[in-house]
C-alpha atoms as a PDB file:
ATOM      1  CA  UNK A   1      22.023 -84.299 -12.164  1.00  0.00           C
ATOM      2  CA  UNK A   2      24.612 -81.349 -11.310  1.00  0.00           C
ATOM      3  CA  UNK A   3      23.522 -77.883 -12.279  1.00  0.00           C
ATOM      4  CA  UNK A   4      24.901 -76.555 -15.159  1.00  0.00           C
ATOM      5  CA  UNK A   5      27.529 -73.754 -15.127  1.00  0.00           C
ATOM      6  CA  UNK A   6      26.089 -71.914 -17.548  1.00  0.00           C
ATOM      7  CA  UNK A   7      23.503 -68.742 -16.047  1.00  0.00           C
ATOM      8  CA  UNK A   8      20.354 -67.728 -17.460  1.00  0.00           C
ATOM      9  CA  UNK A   9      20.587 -64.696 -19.750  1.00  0.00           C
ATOM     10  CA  UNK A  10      18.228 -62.914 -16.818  1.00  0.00           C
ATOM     11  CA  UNK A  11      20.486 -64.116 -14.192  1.00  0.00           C
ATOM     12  CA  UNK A  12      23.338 -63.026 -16.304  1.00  0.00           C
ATOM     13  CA  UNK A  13      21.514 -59.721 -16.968  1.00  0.00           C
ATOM     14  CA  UNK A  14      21.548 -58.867 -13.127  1.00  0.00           C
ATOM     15  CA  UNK A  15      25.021 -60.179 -12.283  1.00  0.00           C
ATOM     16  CA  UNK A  16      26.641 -57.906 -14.308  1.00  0.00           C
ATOM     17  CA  UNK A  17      27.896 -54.883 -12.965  1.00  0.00           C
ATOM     18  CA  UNK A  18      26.853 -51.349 -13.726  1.00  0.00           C
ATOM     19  CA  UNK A  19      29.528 -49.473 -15.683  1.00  0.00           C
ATOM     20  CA  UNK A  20      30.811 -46.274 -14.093  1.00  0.00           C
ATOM     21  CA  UNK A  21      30.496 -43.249 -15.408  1.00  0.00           C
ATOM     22  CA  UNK A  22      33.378 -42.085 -17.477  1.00  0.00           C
ATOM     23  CA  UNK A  23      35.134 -39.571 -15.110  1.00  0.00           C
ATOM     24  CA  UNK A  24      35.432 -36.278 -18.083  1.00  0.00           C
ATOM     25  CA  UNK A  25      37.636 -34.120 -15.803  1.00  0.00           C
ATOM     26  CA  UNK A  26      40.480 -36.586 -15.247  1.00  0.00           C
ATOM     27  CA  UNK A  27      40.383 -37.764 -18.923  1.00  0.00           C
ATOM     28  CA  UNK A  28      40.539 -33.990 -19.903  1.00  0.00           C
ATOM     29  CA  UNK A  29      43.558 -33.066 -17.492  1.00  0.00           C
ATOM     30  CA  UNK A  30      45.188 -36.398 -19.218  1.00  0.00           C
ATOM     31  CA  UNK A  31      44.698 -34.574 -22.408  1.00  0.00           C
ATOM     32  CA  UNK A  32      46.350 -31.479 -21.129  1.00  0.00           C
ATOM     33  CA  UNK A  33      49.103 -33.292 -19.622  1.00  0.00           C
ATOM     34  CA  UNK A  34      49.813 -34.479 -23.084  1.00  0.00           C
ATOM     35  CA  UNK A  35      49.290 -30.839 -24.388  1.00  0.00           C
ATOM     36  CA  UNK A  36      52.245 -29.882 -22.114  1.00  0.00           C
ATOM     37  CA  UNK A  37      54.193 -32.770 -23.515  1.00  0.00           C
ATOM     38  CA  UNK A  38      54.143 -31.595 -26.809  1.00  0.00           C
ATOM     39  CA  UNK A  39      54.397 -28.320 -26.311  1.00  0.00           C
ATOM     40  CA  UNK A  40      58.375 -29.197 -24.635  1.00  0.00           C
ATOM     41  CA  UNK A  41      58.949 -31.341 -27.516  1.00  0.00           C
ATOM     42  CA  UNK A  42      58.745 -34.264 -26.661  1.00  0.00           C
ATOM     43  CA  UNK A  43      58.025 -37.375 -28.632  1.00  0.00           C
ATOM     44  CA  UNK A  44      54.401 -39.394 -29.393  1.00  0.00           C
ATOM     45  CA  UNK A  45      56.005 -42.778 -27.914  1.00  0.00           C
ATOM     46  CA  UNK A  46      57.335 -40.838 -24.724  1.00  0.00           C
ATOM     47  CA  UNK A  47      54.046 -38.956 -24.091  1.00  0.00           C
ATOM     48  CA  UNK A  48      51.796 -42.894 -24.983  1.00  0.00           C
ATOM     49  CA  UNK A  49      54.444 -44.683 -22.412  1.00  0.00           C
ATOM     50  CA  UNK A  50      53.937 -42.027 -20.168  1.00  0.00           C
ATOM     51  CA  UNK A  51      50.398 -41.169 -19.913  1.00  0.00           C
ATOM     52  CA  UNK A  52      49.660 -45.080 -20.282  1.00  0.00           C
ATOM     53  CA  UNK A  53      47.360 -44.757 -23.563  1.00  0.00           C
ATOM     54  CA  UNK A  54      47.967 -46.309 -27.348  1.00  0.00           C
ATOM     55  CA  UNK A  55      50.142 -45.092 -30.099  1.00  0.00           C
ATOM     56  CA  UNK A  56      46.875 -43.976 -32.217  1.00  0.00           C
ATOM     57  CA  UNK A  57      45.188 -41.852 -29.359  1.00  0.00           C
ATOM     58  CA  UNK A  58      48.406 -39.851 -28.908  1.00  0.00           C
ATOM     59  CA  UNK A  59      48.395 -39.312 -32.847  1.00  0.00           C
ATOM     60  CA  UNK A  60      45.006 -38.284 -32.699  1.00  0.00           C
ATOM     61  CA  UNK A  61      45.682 -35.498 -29.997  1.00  0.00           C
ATOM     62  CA  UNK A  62      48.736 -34.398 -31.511  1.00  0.00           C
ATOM     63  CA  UNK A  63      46.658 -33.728 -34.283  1.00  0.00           C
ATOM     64  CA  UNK A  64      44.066 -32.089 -32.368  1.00  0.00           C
ATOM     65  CA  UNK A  65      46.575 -30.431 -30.651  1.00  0.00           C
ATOM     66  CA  UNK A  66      48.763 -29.057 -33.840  1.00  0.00           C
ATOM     67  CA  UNK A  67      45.360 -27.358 -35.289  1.00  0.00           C
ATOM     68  CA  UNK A  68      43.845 -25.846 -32.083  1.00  0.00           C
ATOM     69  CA  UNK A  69      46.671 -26.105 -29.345  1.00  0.00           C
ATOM     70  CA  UNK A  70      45.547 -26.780 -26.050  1.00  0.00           C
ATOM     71  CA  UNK A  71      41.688 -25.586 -26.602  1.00  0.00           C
ATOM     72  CA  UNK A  72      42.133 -28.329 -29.036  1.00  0.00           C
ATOM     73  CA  UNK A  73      42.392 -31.178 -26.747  1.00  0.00           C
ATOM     74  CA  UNK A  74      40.229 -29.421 -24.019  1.00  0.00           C
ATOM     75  CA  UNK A  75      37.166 -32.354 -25.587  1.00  0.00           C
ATOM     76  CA  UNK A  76      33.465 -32.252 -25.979  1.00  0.00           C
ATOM     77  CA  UNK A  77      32.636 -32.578 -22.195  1.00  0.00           C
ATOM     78  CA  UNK A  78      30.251 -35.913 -23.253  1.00  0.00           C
ATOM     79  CA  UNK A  79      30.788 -39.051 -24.538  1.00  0.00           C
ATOM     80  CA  UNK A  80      28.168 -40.835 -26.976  1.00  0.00           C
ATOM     81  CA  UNK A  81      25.382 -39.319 -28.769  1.00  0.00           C
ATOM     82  CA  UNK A  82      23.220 -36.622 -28.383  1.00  0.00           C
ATOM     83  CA  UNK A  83      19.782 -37.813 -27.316  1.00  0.00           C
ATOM     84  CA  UNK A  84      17.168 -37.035 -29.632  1.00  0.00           C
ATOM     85  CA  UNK A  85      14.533 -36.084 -26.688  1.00  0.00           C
ATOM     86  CA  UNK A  86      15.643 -33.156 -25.011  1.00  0.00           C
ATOM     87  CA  UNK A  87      15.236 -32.522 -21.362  1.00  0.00           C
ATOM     88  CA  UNK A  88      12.337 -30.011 -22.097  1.00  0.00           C
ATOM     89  CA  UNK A  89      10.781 -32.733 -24.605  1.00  0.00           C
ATOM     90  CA  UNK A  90      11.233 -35.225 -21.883  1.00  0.00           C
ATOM     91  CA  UNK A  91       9.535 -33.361 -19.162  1.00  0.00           C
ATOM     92  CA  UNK A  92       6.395 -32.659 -21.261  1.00  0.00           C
ATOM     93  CA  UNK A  93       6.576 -36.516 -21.961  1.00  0.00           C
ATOM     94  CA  UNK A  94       6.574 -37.213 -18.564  1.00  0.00           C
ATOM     95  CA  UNK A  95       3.638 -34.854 -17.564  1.00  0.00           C
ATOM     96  CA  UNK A  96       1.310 -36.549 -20.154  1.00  0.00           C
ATOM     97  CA  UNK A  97       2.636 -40.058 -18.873  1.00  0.00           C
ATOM     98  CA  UNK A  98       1.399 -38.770 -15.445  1.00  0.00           C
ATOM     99  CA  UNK A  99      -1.866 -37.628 -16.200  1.00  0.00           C
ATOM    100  CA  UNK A 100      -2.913 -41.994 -16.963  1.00  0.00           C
ATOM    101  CA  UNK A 101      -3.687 -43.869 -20.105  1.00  0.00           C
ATOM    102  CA  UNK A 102      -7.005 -42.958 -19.987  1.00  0.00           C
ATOM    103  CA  UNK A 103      -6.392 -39.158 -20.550  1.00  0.00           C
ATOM    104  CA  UNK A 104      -4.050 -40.335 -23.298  1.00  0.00           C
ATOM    105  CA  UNK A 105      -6.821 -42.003 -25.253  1.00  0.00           C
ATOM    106  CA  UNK A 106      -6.410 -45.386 -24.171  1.00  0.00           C
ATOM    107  CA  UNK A 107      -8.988 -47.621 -22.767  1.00  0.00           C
ATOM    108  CA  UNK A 108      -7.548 -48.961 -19.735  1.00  0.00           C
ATOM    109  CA  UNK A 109      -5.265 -47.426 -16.613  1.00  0.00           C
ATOM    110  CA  UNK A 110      -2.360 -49.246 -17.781  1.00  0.00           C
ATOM    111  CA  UNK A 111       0.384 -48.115 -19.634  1.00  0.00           C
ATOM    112  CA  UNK A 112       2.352 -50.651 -21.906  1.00  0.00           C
ATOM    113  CA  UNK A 113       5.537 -49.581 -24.041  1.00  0.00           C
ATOM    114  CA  UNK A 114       3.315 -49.365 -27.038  1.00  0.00           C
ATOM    115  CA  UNK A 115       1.476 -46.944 -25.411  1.00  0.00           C
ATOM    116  CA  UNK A 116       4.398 -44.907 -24.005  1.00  0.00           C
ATOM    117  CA  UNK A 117       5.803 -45.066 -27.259  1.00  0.00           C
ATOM    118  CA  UNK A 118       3.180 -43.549 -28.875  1.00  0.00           C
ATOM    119  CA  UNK A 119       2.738 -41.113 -26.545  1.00  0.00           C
ATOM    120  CA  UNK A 120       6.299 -39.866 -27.423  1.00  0.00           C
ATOM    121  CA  UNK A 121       5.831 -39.770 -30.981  1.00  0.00           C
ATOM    122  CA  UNK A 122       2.981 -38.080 -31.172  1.00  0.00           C
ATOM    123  CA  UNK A 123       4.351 -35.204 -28.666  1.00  0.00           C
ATOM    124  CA  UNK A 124       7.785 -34.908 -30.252  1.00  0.00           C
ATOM    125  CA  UNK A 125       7.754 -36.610 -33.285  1.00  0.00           C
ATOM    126  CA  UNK A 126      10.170 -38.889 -32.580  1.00  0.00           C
ATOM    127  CA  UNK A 127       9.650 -42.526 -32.415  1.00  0.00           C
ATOM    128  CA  UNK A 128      11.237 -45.573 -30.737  1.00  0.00           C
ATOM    129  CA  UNK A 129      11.433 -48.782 -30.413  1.00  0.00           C
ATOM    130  CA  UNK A 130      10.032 -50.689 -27.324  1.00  0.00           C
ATOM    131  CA  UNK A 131      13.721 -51.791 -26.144  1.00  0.00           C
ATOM    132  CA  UNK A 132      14.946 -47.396 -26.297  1.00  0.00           C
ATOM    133  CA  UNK A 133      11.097 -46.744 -24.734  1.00  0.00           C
ATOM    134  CA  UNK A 134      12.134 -48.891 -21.997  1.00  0.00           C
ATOM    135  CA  UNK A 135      15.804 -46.909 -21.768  1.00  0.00           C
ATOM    136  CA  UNK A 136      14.155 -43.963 -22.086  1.00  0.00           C
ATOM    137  CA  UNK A 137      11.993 -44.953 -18.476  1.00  0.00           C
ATOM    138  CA  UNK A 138      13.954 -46.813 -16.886  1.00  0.00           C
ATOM    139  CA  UNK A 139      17.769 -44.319 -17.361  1.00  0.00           C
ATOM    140  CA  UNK A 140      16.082 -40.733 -18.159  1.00  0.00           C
ATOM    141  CA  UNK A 141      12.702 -40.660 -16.249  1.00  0.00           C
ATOM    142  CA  UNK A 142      13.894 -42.982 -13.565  1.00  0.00           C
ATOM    143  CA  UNK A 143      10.625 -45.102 -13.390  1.00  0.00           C
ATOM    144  CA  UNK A 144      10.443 -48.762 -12.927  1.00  0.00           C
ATOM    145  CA  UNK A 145       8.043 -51.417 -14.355  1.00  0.00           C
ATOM    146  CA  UNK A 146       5.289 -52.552 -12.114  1.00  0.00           C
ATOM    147  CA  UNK A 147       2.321 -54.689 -12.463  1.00  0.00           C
ATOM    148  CA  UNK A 148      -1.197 -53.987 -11.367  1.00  0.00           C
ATOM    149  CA  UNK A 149      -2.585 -56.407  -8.199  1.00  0.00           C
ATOM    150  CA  UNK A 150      -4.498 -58.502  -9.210  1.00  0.00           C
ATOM    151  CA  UNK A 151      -7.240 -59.001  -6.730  1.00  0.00           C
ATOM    152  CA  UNK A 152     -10.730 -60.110  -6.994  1.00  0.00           C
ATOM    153  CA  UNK A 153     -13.500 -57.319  -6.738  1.00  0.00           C
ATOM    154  CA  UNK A 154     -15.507 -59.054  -4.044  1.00  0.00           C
ATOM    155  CA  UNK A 155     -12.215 -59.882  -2.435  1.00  0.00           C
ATOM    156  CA  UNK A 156     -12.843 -59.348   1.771  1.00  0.00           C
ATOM    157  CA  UNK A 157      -9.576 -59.223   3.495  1.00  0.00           C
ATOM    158  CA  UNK A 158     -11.375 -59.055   7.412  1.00  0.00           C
ATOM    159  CA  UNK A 159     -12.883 -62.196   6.452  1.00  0.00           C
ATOM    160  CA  UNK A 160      -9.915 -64.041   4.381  1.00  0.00           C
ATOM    161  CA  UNK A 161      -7.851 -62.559   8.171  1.00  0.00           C
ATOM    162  CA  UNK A 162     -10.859 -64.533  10.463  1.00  0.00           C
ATOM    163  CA  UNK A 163     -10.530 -67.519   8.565  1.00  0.00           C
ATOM    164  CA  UNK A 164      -6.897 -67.846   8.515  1.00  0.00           C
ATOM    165  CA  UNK A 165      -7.043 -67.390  12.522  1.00  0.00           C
ATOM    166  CA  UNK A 166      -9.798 -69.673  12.984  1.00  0.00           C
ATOM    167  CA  UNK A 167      -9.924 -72.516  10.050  1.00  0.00           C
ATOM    168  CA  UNK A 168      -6.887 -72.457   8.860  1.00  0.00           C
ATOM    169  CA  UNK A 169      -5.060 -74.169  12.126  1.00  0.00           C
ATOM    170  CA  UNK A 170      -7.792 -76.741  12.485  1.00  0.00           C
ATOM    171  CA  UNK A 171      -7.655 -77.572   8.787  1.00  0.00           C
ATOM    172  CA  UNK A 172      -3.967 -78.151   9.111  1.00  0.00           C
ATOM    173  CA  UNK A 173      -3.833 -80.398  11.762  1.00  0.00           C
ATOM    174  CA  UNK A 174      -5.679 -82.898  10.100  1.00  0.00           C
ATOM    175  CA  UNK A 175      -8.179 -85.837  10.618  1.00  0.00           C
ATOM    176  CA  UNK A 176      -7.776 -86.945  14.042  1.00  0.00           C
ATOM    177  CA  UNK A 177      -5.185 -84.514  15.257  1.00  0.00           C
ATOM    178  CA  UNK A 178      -7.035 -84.866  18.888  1.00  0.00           C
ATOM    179  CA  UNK A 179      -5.844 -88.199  19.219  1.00  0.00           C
ATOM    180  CA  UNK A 180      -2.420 -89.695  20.118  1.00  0.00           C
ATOM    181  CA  UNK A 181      -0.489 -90.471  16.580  1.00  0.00           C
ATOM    182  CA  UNK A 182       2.052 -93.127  15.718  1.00  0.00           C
ATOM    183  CA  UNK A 183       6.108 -91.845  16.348  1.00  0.00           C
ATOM    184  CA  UNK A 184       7.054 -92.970  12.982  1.00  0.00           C
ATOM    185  CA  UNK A 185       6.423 -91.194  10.088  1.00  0.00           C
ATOM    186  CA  UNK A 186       5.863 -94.004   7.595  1.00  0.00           C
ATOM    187  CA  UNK A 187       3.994 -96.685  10.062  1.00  0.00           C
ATOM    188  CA  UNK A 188       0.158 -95.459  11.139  1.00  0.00           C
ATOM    189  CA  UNK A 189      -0.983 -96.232  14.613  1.00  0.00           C
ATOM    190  CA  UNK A 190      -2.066 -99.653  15.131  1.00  0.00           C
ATOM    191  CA  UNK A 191      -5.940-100.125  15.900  1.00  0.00           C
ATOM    192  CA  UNK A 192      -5.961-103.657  17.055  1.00  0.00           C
ATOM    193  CA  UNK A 193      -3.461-102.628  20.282  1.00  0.00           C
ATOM    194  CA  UNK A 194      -4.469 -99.831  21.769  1.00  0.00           C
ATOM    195  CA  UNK A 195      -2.237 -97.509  24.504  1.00  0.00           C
END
């Protein structure tokens, strides 16, 4: 049956590129650019065909431009919105989320989104979801998700390392392994004629 075309949603997830950064300093010299446009006179279709943007942005800085002049156009230096955690907010976040679970009230050293999530809220007041909990780790802290090892208590790694040298090979090689085998794979050796 040929595979179908179609990726997972998790392959899909990880294919897809990383947007870049807007770059604010070349969008604001466009701006300017335009600002010096206007200021000789010149027309709204000239200075779109021109700077290679739409009819409506150009009527939105000429505007911008007729009520403030160039300071006008100069822009916000950020694109989006404001986050609601600021960077002090964060980093007391983030100094609680180091000191474990456990310190936090929890019963176990592991911390789930739930967790982090309340953590937040009841340091800032703010809450979020599990989905902008994640965001907020994975973009603004920088951590990543990990999972615990899971390995048995009793677990003895010199002796699991002795056995692999020493059983493991003999356990491979089968039944029999001393003796000379048959060259096909599907036919055993024959007993009644012996080599």
């Amino acid at each position: 049956m040929p595979k179908s075309s179609r990726s997972t949603g998790k392959q899909a997830r990880e294919s897809k590129p990383v947007a870049a950064r807007r770059d604010f300093e070349a969008l604001r010299q466009r701006r300017m650019r335009a600002a010096e446009m206007f200021d000789r006179g010149e027309r709204q279709v000239d200075v779109a065909s021109t700077l290679g943007v739409s009819a409506q942005t150009v009527s939105k800085w000429y505007r911008a431009w007729s009520a403030g002049g160039r300071e006008g156009l100069a822009g916000a230096g950020r694109a989006g919105r404001v986050p609601r955690l600021s960077d002090e907010q964060l980093a007391e976040v983030e100094a609680e989320l180091l000191r474990g679970p456990r310190a936090n009230g929890f019963s176990t050293e592991m911390w789930t989104l739930a967790r982090v999530a309340e953590v937040i809220e009841r340091l800032t007041g703010v809450r979020y979801s599990l989905t902008q909990t994640w965001t907020i780790l994975r973009e603004r802290l920088g951590w990543s998700r990990q999972r615990p090892a899971r390995k048995a208590a009793e677990r003895d790694d010199e002796a699991i390392e002795e056995w692999v040298k020493a059983e493991w090979p003999r356990i491979k090689r089968g039944p029999g392994a001393e003796e000379p085998g048959s060259a096909s794979k599907t036919k055993a050796v024959s007993l009644c004629c012996p080599r």
